[in-house]
N, C-alpha and C. Protein backbone atom coordinates (compact mmCIF):
# COMPACT_ATOMS: atom_id res chain seq x y z
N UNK A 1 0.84 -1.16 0.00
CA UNK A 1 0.00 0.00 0.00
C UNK A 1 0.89 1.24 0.00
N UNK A 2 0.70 2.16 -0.75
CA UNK A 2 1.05 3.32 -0.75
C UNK A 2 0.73 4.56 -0.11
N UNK A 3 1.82 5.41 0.40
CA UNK A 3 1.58 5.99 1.48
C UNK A 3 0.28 7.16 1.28
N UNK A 4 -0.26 7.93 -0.31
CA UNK A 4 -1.37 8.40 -0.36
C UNK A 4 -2.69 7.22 -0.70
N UNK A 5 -2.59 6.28 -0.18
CA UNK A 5 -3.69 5.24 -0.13
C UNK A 5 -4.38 5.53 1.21
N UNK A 6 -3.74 5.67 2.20
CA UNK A 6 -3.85 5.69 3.28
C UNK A 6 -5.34 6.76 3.83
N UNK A 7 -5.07 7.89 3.24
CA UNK A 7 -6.14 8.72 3.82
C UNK A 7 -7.68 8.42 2.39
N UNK A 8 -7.46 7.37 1.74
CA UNK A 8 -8.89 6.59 1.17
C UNK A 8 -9.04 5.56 1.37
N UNK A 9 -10.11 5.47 2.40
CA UNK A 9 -10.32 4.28 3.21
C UNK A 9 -11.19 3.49 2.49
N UNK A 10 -11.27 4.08 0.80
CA UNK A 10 -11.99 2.54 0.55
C UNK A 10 -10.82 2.14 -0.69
N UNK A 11 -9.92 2.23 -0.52
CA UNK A 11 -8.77 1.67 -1.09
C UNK A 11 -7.69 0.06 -0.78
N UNK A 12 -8.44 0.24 0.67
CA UNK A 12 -8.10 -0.77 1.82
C UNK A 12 -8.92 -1.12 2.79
N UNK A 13 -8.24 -2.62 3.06
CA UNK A 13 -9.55 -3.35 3.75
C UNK A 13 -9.19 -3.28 5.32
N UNK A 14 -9.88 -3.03 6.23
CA UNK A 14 -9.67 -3.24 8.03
C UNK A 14 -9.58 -4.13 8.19
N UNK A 15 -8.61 -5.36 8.96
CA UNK A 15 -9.12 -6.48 9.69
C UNK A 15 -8.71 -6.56 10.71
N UNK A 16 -9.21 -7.60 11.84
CA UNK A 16 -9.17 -7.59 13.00
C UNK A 16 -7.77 -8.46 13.19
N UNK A 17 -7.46 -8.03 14.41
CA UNK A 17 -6.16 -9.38 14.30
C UNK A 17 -6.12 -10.67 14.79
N UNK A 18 -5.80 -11.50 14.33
CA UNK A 18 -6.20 -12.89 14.75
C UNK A 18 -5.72 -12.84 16.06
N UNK A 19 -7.03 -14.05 16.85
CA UNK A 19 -7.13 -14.52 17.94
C UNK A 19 -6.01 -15.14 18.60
N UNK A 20 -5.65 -15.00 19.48
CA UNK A 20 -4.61 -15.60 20.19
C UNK A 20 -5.10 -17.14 20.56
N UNK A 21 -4.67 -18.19 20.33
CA UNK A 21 -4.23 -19.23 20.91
C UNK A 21 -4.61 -19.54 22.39
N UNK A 22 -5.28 -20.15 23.39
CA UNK A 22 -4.88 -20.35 24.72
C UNK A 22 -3.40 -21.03 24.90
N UNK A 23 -3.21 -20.45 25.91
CA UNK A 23 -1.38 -21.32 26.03
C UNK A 23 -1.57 -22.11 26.69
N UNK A 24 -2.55 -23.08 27.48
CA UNK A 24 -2.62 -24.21 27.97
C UNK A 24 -2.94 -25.21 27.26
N UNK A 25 -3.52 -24.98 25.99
CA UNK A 25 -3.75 -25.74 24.86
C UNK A 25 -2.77 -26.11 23.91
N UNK A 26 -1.42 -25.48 24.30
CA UNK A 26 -0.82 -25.10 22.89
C UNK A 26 0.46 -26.03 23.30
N UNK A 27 1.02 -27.15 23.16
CA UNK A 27 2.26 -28.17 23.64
C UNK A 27 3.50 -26.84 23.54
N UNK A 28 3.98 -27.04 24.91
CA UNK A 28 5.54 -26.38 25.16
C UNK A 28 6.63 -27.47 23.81
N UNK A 29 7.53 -26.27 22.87
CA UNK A 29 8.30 -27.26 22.35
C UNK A 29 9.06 -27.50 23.57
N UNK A 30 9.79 -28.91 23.30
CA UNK A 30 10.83 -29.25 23.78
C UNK A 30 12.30 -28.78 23.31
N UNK A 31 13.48 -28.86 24.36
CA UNK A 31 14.49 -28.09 23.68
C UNK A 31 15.52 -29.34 22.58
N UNK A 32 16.42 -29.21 21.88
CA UNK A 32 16.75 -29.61 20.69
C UNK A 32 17.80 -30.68 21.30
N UNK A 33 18.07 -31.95 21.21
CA UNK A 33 19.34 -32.27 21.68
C UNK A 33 20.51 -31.72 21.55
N UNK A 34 21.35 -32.02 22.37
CA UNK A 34 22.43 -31.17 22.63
C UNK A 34 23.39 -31.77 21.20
N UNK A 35 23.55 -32.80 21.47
CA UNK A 35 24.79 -34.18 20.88
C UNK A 35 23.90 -35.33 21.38
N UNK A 36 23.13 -35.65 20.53
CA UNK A 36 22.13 -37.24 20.64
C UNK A 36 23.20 -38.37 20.27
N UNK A 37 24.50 -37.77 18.80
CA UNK A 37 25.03 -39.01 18.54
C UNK A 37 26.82 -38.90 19.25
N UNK A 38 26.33 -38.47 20.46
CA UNK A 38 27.63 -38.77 21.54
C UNK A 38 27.39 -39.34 22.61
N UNK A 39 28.00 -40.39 22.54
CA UNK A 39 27.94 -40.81 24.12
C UNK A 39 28.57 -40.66 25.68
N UNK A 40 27.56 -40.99 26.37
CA UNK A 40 28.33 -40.18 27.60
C UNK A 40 30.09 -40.61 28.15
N UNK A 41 30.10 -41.81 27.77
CA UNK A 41 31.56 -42.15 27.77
C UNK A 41 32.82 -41.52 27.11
N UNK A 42 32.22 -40.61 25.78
CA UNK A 42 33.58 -40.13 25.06
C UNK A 42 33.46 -38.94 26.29
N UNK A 43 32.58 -38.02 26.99
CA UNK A 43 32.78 -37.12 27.64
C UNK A 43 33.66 -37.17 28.56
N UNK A 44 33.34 -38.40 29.44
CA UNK A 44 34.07 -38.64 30.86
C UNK A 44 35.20 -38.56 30.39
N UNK A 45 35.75 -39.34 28.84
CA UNK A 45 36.91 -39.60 28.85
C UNK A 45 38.00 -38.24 28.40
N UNK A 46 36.84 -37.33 27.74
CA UNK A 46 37.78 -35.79 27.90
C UNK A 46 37.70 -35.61 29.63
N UNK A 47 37.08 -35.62 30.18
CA UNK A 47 37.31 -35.10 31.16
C UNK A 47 38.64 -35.34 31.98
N UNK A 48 38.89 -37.07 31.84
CA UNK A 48 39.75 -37.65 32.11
C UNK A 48 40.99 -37.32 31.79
N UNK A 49 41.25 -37.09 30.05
CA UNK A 49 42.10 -36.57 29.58
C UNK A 49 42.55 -35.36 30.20
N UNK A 50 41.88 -34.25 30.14
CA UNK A 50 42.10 -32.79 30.30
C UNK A 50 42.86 -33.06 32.40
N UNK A 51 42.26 -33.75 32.87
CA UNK A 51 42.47 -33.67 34.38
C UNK A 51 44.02 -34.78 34.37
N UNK A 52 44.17 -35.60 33.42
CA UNK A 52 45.71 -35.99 33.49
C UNK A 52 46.64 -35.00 32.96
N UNK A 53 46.16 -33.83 32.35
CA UNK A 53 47.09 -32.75 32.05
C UNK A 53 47.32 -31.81 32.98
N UNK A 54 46.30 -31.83 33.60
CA UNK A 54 46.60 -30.92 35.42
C UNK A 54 47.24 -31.65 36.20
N UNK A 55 47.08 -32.58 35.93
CA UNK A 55 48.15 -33.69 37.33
C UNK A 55 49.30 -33.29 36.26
N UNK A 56 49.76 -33.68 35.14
CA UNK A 56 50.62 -33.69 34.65
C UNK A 56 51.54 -32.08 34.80
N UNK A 57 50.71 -31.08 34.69
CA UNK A 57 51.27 -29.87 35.34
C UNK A 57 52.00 -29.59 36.60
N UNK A 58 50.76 -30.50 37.54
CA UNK A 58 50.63 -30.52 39.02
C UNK A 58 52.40 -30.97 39.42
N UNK A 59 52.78 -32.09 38.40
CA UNK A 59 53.46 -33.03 39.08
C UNK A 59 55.01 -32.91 38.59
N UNK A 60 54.88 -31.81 37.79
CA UNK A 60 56.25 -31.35 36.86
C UNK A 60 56.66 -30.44 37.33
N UNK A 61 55.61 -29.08 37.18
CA UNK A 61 56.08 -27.94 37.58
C UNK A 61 55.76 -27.45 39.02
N UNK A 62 57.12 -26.56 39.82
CA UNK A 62 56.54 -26.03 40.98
C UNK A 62 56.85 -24.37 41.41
N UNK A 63 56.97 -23.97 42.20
CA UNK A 63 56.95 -22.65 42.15
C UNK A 63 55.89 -21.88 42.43
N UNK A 64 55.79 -20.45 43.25
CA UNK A 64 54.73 -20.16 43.55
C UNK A 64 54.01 -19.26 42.07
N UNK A 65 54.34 -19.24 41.23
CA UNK A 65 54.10 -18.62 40.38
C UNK A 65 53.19 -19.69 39.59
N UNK A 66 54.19 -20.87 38.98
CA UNK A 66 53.48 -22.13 38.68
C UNK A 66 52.04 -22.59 39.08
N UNK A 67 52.43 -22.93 40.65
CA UNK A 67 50.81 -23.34 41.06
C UNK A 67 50.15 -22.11 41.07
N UNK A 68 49.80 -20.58 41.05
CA UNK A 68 49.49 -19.88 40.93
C UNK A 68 48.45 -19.80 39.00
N UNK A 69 49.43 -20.60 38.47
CA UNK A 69 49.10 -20.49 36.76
C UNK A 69 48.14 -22.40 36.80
N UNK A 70 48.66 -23.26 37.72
CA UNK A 70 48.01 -24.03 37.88
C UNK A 70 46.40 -24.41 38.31
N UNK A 71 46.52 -23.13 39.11
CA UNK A 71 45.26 -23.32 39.92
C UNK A 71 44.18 -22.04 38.82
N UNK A 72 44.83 -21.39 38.06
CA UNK A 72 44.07 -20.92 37.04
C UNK A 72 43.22 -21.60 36.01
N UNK A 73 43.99 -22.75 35.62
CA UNK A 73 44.15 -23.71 34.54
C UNK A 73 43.35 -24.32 35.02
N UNK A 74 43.30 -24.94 36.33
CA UNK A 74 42.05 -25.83 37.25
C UNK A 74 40.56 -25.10 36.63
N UNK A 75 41.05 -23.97 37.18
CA UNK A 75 39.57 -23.30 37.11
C UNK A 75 39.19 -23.41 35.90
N UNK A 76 39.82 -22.71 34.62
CA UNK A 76 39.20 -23.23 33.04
C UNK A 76 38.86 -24.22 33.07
N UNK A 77 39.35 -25.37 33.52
CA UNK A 77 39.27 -27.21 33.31
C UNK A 77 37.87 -27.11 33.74
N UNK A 78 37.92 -26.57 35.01
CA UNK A 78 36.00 -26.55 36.10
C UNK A 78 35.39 -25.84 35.14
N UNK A 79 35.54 -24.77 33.97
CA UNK A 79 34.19 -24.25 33.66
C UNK A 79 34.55 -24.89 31.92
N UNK A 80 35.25 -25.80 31.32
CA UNK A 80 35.06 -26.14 30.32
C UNK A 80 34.10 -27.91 30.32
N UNK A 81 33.97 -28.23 31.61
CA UNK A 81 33.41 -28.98 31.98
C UNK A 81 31.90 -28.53 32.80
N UNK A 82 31.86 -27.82 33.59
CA UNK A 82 30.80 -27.32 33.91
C UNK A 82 29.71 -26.91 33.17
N UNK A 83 30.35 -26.21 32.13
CA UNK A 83 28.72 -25.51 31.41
C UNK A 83 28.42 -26.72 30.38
N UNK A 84 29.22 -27.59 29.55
CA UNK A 84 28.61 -28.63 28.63
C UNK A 84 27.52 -29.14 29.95
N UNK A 85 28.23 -29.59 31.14
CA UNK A 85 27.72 -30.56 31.62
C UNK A 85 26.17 -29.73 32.08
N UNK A 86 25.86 -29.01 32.46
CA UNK A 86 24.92 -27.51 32.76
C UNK A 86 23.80 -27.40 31.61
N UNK A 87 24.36 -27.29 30.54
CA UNK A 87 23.11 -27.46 29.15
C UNK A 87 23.09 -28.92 28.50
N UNK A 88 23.98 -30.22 29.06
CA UNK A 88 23.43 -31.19 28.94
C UNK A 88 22.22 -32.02 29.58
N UNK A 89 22.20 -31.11 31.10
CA UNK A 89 21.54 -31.57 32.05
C UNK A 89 19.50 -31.01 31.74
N UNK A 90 19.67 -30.01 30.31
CA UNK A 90 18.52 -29.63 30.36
C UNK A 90 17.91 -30.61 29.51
N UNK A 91 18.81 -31.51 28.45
CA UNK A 91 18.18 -32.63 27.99
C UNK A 91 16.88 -33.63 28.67
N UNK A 92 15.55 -33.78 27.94
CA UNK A 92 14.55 -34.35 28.67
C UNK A 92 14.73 -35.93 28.20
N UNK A 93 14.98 -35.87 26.99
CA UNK A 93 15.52 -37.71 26.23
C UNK A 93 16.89 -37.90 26.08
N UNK A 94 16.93 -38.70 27.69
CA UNK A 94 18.94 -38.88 26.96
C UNK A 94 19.06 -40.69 26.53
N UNK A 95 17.94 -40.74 26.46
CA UNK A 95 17.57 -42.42 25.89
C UNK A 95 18.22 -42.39 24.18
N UNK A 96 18.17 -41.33 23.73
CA UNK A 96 18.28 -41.99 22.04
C UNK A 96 20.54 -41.57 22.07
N UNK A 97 20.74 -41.37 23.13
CA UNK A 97 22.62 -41.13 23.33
C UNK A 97 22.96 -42.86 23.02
N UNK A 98 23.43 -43.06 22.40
CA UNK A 98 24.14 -44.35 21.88
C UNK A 98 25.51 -44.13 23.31
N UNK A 99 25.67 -45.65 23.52
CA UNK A 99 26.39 -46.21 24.65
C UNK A 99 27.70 -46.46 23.42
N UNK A 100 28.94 -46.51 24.37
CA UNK A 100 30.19 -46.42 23.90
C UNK A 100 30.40 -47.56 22.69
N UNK A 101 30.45 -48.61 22.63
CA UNK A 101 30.53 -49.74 21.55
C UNK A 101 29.44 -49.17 20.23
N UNK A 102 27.81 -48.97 20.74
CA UNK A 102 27.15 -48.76 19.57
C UNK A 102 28.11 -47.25 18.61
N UNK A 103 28.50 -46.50 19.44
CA UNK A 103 29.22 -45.14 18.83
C UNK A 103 30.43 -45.41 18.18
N UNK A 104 31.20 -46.24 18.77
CA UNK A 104 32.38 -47.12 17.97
C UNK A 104 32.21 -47.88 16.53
N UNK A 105 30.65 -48.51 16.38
CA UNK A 105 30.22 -49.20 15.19
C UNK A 105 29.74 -48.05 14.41
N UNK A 106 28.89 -47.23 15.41
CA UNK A 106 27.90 -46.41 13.98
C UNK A 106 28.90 -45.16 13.33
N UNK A 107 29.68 -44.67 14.09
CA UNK A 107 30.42 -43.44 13.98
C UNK A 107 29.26 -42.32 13.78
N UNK A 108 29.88 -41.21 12.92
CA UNK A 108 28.91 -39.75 13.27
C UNK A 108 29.47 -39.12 12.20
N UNK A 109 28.01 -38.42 11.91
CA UNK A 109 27.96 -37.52 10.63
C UNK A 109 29.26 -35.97 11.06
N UNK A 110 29.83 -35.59 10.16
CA UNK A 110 29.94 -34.29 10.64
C UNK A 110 30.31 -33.56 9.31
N UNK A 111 30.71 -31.89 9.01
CA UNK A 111 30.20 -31.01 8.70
C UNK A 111 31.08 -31.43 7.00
N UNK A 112 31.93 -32.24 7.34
CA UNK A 112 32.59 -33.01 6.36
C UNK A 112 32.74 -34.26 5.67
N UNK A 113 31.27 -34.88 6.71
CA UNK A 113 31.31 -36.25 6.33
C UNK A 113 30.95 -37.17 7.58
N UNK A 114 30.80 -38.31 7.02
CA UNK A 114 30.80 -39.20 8.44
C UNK A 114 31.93 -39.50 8.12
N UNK A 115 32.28 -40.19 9.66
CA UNK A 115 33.16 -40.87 10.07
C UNK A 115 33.17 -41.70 11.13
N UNK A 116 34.43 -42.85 10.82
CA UNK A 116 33.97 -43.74 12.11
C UNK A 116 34.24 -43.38 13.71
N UNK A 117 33.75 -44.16 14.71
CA UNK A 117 33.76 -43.43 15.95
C UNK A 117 35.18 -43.90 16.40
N UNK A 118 35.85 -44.22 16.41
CA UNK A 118 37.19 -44.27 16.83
C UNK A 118 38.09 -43.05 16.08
N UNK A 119 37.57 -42.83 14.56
CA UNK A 119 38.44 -41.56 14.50
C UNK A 119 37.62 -40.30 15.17
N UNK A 120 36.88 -40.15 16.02
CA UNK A 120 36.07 -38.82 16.50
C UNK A 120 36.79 -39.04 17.76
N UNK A 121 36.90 -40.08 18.57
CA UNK A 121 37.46 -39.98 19.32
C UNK A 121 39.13 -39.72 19.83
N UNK A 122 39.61 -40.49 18.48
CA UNK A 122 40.93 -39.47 18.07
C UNK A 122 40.89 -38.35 18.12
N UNK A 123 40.01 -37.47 17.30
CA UNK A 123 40.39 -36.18 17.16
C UNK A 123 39.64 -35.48 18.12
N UNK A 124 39.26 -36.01 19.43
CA UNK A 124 38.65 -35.10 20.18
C UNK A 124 39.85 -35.88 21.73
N UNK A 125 40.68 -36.67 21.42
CA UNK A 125 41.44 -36.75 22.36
C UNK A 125 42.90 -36.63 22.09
N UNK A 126 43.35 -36.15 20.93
CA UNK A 126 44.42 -36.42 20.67
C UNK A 126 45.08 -35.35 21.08
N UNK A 127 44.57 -33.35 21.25
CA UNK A 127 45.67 -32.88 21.93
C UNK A 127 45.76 -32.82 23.35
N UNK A 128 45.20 -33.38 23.89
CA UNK A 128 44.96 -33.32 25.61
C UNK A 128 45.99 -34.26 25.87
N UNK A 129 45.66 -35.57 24.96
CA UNK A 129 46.84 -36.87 25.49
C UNK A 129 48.40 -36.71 25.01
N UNK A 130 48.00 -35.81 24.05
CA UNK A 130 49.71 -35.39 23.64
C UNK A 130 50.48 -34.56 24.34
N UNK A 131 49.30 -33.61 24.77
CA UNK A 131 50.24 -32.75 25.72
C UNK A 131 50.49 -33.24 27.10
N UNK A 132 49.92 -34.27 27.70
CA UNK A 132 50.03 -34.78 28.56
C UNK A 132 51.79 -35.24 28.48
N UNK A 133 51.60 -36.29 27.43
CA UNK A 133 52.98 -36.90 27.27
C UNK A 133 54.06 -35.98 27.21
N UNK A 134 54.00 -34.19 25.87
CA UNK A 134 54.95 -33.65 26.05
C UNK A 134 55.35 -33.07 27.45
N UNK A 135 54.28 -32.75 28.69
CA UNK A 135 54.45 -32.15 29.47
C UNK A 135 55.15 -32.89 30.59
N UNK A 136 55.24 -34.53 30.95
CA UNK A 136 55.74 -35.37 31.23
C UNK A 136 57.18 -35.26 30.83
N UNK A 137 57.17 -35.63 29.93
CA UNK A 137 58.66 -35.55 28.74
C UNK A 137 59.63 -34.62 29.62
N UNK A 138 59.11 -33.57 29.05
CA UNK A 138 59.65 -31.67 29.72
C UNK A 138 60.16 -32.18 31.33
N UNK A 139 59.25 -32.78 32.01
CA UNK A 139 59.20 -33.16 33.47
C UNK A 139 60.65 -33.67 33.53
N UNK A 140 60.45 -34.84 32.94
CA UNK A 140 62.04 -35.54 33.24
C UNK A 140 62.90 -35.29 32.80
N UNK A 141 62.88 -34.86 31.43
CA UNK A 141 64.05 -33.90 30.85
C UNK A 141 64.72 -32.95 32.03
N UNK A 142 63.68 -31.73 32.29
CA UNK A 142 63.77 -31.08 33.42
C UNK A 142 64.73 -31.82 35.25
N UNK A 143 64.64 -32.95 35.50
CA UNK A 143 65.14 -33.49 36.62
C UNK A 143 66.04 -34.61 36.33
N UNK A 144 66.87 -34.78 35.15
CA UNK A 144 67.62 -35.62 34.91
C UNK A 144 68.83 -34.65 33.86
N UNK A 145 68.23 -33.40 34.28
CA UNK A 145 69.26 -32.21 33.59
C UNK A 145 69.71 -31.05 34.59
């Protein structure tokens, strides 16, 4: 409609605006899965990972400066674990999460392809466990020098 349409009101039609809905009638959506095709086992096992790299810190380096940068690093570790675990917990169906073996057979789509579940779990553990080892390494290098 054009803006001199406006003052000829038989150019255009009035209507009322549609009725609202009752909201007790109307199903709440549910929220979206988070990661349906992950299982809770690859999680623990970052968790696992990431917390042998704090021991691995813990147990190399010392100094008040060190545990100072240590106990920082803790804290990231607590909130890179905290909030997945925080908006996983709003999940209402964690029934359709495939258990560790079925995720190993089926593997998982991703933005490049599927792939099988042993390489997802590679590439979602491989720099935590590496740095573990280099940071070890450094350790004894460090006390045998």
């Amino acid at each position: 409609m054009r803006q001199q349409e406006l003052g000829n009101s038989s150019a255009y039609e009035v209507v009322d605006a549609p009725a609202l809905s009752n909201p007790s009638t109307k199903l709440r959506k549910q929220p979206t899965p988070a990661v349906p095709d992950m299982p809770k086992a690859a999680g623990l096992l970052m968790i696992a990972a990431y917390g042998a790299l704090m021991g691995a810190f813990a147990v190399t380096i010392h100094g008040a400066r060190a545990d100072f940068a240590i106990v920082i690093g803790a804290f990231y570790l607590l909130m890179l674990i905290a909030v997945p675990a925080a908006m996983l917990g709003f999940e209402n169906d964690r029934s359709r999460r495939p258990d560790l073996l079925e995720f190993l057979g089926r593997g998982i789509d991703t933005a490049t392809g599927r792939i099988s579940g042993g390489a997802a779990l590679v590439q979602m553990l491989i720099v935590p466990v590496l740095l573990v080892f280099a940071i070890l390494a450094m350790g004894i290098t460090y006390l045998l020098v």
